[in-house]
N, C-alpha and C. Protein backbone atom coordinates (compact mmCIF):
# COMPACT_ATOMS: atom_id res chain seq x y z
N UNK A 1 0.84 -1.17 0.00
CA UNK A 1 0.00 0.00 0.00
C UNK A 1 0.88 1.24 0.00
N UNK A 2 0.38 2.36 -0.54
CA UNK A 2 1.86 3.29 -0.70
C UNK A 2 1.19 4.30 0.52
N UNK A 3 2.02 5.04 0.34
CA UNK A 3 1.94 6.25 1.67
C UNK A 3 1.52 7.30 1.14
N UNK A 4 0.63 7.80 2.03
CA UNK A 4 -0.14 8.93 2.09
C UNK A 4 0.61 10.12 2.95
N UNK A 5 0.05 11.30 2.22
CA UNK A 5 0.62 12.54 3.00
C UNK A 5 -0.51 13.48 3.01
N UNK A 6 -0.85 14.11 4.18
CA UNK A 6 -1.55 15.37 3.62
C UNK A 6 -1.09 16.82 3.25
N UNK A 7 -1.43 17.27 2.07
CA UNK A 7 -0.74 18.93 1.94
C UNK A 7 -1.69 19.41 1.53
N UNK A 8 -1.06 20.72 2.11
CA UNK A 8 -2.32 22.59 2.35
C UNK A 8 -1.82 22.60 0.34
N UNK A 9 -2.55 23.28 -0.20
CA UNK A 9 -2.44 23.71 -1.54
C UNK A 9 -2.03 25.01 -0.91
N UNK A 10 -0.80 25.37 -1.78
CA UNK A 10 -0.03 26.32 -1.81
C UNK A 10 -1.51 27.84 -2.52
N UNK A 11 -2.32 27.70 -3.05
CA UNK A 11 -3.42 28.53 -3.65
C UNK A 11 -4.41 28.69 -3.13
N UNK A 12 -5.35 28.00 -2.60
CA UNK A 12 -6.60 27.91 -1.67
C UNK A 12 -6.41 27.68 -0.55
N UNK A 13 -5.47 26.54 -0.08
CA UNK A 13 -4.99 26.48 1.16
C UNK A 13 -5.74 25.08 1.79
N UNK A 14 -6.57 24.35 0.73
CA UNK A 14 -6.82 23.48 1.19
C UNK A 14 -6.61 21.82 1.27
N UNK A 15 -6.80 21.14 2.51
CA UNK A 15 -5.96 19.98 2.35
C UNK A 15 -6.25 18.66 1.31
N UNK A 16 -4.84 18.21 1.27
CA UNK A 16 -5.17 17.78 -0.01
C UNK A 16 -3.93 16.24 0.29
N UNK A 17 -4.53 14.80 0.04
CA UNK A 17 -4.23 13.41 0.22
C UNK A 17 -3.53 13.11 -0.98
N UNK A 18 -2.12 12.77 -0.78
CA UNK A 18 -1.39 12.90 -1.67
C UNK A 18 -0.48 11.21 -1.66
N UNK A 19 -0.23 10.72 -2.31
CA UNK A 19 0.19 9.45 -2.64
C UNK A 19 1.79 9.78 -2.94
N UNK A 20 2.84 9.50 -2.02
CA UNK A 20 3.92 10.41 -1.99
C UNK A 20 5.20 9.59 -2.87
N UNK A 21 4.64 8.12 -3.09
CA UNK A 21 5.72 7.88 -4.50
C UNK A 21 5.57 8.85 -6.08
N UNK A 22 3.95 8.88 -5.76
CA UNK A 22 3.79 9.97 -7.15
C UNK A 22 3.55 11.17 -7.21
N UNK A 23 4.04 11.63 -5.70
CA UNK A 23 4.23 13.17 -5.80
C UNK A 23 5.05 14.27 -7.19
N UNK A 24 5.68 13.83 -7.85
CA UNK A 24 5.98 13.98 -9.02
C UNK A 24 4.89 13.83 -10.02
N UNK A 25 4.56 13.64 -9.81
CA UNK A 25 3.02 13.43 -11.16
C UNK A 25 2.32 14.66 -11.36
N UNK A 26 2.74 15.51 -11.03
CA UNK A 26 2.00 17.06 -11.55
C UNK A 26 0.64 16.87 -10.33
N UNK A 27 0.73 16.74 -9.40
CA UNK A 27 -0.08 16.69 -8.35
C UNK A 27 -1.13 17.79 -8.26
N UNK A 28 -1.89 17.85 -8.50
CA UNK A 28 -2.92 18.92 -8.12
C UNK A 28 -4.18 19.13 -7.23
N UNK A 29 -4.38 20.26 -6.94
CA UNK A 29 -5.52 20.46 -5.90
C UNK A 29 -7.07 19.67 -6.13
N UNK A 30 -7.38 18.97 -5.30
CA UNK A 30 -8.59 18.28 -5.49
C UNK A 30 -9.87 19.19 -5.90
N UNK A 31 -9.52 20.76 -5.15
CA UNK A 31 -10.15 21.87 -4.87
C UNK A 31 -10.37 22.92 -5.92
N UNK A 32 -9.03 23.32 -6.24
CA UNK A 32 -8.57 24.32 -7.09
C UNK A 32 -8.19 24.04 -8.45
N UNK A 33 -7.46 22.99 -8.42
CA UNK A 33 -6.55 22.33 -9.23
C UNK A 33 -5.47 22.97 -9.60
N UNK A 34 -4.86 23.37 -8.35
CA UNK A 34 -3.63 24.29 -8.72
C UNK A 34 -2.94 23.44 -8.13
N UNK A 35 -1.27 23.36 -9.11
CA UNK A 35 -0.24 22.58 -8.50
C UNK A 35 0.11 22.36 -6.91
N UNK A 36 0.13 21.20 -6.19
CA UNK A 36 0.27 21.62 -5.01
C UNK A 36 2.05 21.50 -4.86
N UNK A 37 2.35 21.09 -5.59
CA UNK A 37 4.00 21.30 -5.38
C UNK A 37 4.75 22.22 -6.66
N UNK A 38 5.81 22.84 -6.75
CA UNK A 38 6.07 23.89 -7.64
C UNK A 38 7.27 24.50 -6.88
N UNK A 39 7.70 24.58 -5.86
CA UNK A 39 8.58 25.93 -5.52
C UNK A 39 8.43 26.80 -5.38
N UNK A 40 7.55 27.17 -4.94
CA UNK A 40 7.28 28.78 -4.65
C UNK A 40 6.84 28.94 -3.29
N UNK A 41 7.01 30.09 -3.03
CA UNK A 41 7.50 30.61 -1.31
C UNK A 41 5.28 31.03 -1.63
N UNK A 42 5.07 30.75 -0.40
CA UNK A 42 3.30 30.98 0.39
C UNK A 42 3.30 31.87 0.54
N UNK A 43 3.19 33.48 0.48
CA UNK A 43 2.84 34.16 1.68
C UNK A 43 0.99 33.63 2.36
N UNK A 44 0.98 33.67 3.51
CA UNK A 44 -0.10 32.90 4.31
C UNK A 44 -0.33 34.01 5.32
N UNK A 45 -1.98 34.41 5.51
CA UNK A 45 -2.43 35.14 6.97
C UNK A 45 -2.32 34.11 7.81
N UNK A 46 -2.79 34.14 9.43
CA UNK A 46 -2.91 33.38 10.26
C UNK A 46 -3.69 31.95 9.69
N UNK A 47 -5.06 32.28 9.47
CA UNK A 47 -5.67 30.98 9.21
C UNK A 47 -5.09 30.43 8.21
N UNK A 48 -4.84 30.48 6.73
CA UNK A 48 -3.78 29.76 6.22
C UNK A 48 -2.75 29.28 6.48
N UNK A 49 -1.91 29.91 7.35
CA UNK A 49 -0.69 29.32 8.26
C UNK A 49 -1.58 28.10 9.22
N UNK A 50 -2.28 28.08 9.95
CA UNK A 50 -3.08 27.03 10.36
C UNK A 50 -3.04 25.71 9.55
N UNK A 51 -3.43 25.36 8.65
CA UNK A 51 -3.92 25.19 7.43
C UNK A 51 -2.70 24.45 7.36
N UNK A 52 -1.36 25.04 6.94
CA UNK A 52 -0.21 24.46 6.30
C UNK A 52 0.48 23.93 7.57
N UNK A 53 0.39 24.46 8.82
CA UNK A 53 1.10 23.92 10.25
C UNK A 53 0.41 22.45 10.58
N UNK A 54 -0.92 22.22 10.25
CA UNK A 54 -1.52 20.87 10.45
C UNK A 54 -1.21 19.98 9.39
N UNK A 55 -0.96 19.71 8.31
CA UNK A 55 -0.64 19.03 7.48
C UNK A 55 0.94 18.71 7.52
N UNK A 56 0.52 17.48 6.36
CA UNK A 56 2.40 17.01 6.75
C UNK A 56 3.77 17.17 7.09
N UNK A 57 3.74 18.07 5.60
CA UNK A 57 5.03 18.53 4.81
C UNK A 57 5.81 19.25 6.31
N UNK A 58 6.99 19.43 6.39
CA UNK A 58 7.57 20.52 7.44
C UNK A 58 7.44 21.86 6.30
N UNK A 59 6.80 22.75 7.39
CA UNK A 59 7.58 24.36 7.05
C UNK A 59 8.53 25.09 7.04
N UNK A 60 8.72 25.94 6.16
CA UNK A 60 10.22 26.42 6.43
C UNK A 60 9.41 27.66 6.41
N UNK A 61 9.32 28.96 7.79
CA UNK A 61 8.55 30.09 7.64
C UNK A 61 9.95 31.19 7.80
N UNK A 62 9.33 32.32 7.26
CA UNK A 62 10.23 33.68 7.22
C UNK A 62 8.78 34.57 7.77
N UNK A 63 9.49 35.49 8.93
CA UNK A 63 8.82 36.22 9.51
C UNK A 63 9.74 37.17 9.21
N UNK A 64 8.76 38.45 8.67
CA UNK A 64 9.72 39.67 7.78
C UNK A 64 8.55 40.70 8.09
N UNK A 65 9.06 42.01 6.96
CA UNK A 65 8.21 43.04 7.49
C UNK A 65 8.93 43.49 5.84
N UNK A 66 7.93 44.59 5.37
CA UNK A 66 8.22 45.13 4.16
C UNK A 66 9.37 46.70 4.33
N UNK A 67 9.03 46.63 5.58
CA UNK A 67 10.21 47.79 6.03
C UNK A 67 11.32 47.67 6.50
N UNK A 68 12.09 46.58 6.10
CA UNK A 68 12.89 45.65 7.01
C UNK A 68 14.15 45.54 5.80
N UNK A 69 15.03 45.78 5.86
CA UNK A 69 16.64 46.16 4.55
C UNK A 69 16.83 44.69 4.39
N UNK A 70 17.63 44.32 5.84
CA UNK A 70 17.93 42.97 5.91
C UNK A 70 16.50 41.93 5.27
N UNK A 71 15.22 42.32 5.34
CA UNK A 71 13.88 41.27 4.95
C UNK A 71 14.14 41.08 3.66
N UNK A 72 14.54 42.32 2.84
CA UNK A 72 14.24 42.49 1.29
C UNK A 72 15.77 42.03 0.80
N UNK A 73 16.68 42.16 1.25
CA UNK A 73 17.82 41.34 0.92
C UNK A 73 17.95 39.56 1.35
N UNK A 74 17.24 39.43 2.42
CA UNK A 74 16.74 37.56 2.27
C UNK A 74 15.92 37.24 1.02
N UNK A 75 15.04 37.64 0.72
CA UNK A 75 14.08 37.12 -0.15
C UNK A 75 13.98 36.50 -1.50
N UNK A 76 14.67 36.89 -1.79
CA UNK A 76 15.47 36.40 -2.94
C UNK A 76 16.27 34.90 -2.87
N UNK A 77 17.13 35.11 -1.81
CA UNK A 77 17.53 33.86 -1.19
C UNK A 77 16.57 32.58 -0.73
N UNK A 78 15.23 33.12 -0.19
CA UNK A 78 14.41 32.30 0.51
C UNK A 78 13.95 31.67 -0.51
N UNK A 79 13.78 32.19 -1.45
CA UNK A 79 12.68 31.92 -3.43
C UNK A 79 13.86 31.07 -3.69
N UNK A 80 15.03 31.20 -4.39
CA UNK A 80 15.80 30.40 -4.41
C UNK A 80 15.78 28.89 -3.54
N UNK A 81 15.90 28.95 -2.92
CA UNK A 81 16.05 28.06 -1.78
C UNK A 81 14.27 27.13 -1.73
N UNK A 82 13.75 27.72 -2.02
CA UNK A 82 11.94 26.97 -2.34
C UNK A 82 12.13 26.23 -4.14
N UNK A 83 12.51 26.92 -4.55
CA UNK A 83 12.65 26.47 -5.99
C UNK A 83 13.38 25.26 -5.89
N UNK A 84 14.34 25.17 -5.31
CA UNK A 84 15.18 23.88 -5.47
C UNK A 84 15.04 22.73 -4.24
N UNK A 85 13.99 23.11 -3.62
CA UNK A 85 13.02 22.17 -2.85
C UNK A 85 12.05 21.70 -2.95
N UNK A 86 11.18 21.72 -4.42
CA UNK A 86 10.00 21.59 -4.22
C UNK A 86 9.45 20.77 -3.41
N UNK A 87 9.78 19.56 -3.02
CA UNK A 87 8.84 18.60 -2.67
C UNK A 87 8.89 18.31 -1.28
N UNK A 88 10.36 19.04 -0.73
CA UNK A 88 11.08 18.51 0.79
C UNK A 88 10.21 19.22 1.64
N UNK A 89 9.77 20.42 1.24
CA UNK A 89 8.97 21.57 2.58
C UNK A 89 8.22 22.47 1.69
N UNK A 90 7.92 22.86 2.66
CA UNK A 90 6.56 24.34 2.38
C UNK A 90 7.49 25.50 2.56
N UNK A 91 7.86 26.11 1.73
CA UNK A 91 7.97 27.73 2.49
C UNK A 91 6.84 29.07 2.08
N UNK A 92 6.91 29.18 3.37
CA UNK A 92 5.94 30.31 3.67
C UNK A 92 6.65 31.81 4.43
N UNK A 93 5.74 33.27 4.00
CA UNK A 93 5.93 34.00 4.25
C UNK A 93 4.97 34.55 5.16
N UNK A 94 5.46 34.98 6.46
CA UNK A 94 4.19 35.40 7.27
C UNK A 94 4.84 36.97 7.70
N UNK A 95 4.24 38.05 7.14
CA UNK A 95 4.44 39.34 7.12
C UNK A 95 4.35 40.01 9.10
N UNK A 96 5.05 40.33 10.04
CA UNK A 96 4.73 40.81 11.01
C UNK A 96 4.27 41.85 11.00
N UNK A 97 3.93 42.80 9.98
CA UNK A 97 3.03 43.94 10.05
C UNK A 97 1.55 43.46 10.03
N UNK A 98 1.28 42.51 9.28
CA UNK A 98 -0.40 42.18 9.31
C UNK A 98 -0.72 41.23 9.77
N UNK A 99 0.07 40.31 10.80
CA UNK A 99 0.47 39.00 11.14
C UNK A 99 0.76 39.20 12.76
N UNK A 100 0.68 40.29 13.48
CA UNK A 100 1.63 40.62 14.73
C UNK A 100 1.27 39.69 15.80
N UNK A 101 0.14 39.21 15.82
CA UNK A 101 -0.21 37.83 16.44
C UNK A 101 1.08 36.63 16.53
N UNK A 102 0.63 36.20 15.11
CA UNK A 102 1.66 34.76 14.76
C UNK A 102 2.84 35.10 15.15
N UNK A 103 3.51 36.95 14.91
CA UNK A 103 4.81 36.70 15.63
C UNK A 103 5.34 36.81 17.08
N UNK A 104 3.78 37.36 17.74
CA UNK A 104 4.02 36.97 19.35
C UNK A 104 4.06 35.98 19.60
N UNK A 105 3.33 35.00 19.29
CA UNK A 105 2.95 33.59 19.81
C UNK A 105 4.21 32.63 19.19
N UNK A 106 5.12 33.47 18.63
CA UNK A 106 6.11 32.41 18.72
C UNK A 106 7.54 32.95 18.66
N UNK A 107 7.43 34.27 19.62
CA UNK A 107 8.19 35.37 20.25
C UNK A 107 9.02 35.59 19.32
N UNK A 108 9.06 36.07 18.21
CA UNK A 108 9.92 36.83 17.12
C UNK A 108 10.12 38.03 17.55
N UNK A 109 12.09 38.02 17.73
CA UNK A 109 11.73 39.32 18.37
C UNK A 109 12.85 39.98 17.54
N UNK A 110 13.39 39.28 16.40
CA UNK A 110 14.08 40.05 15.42
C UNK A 110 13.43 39.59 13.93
N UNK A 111 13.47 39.99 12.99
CA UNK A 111 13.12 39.64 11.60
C UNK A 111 14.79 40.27 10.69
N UNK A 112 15.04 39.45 9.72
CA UNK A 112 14.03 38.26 9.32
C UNK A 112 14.30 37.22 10.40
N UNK A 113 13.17 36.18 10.69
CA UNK A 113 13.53 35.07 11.83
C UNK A 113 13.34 34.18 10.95
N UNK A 114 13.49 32.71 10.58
CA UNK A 114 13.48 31.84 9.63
C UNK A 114 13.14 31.10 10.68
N UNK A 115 12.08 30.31 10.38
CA UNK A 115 11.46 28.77 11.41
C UNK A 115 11.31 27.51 10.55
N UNK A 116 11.96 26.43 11.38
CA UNK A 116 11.45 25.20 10.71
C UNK A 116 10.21 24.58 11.52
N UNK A 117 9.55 24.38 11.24
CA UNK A 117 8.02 23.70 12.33
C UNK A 117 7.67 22.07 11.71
N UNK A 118 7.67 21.07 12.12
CA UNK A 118 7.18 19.91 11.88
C UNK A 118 6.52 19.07 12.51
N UNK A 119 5.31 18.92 12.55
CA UNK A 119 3.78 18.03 12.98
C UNK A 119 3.91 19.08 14.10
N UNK A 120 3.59 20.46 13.27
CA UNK A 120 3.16 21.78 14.30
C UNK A 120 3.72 21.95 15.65
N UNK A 121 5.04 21.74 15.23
CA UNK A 121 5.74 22.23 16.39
C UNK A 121 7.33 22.69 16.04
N UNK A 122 7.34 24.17 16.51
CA UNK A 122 8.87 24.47 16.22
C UNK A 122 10.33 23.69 16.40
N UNK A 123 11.06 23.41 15.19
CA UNK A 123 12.23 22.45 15.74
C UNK A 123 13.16 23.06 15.50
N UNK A 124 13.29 24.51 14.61
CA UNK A 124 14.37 25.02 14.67
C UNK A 124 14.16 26.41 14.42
N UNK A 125 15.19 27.31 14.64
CA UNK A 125 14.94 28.80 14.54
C UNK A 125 16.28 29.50 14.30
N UNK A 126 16.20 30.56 13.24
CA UNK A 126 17.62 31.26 12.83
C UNK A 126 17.36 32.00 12.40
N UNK A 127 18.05 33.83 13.11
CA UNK A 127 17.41 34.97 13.07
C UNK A 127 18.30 35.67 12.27
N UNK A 128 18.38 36.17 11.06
CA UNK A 128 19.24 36.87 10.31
C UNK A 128 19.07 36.79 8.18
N UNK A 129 20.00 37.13 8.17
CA UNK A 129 20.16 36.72 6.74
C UNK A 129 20.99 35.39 6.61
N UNK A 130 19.99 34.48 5.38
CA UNK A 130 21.04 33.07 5.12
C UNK A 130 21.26 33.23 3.92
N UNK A 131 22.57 32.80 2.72
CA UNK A 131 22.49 32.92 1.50
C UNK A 131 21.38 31.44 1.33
N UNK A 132 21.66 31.42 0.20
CA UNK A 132 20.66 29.99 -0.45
C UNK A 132 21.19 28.69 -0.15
N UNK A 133 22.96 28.45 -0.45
CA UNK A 133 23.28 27.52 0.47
C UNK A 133 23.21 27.05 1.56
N UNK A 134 23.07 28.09 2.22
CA UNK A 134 23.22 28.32 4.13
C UNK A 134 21.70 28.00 4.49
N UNK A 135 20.90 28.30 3.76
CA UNK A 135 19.30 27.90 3.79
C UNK A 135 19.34 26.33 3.80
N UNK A 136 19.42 26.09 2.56
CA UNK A 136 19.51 24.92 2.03
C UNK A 136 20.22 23.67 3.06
N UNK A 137 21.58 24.14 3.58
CA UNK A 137 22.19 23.62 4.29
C UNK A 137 21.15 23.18 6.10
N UNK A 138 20.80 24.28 6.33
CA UNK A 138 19.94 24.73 7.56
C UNK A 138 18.53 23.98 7.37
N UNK A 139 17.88 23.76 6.34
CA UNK A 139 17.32 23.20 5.99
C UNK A 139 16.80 21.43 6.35
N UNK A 140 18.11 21.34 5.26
CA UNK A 140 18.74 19.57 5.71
C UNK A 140 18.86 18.78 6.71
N UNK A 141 19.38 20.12 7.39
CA UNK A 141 19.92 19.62 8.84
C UNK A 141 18.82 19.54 9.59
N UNK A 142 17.84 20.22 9.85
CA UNK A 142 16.90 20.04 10.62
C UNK A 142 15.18 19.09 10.30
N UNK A 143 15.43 19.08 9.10
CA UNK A 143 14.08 18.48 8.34
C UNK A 143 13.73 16.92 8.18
């Protein structure tokens, strides 16, 4: 019998039973029918972050702010670093200006903060700028 996973659709946000030898198969939303795997970074409000924290996959989150030098010089790096992951994690963007909740409740007290979270619970945390290797690397190690 093969293995099942559940994943948030990166578009609607909703969950979606995925058969994980043929996760390669152009997988799509049961819902939407938007790719649920692809590489591309989430930005997510609270309830969508919900959404992607209950389901399988680990997250890789960036808590940033649009006023933030160091935020807008990660980002690029973070996209990078999603692109050449598609299938290993979720990355998501959760903005602390419209988000200031999600970043109390999991005491961000510098941005950018980078979180790894898996079966909704934080396992790792690194507050700064990473290049794409150093992501990637940080990544590995904890996932």
């Amino acid at each position: 019998m093969s293995e099942k996973k559940v994943v948030a659709c990166p578009a609607c946000h909703k969950k979606n039973r995925v058969a994980w030898e043929r996760k390669q198969e152009n997988a799509v939303c049961g819902h939407c029918k938007a790719a649920l795997f692809g590489g591309r970074v989430i930005k997510v409000n609270s309830d969508e972050f919900r959404a992607h924290q209950s389901a399988d996959l680990p997250l890789v989150v960036d808590f940033w702010a649009s006023w933030c030098g160091p935020c807008q010089q990660y980002g690029p790096h973070f996209e990078q670093a999603a692109k050449q992951l598609p299938y290993d994690v979720q990355f998501l963007k959760i903005s602390t200006e419209t988000e200031p909740n999600l970043a109390q409740q999991y005491a961000v007290r510098s941005i950018p903060t980078t979180m790894l979270i898996k079966s909704g619970q934080e396992v790792a945390r690194q507050a700064g700028v990473m290049s794409t290797p150093q992501l990637q690397q940080w990544v590995a190690k904890f996932s």
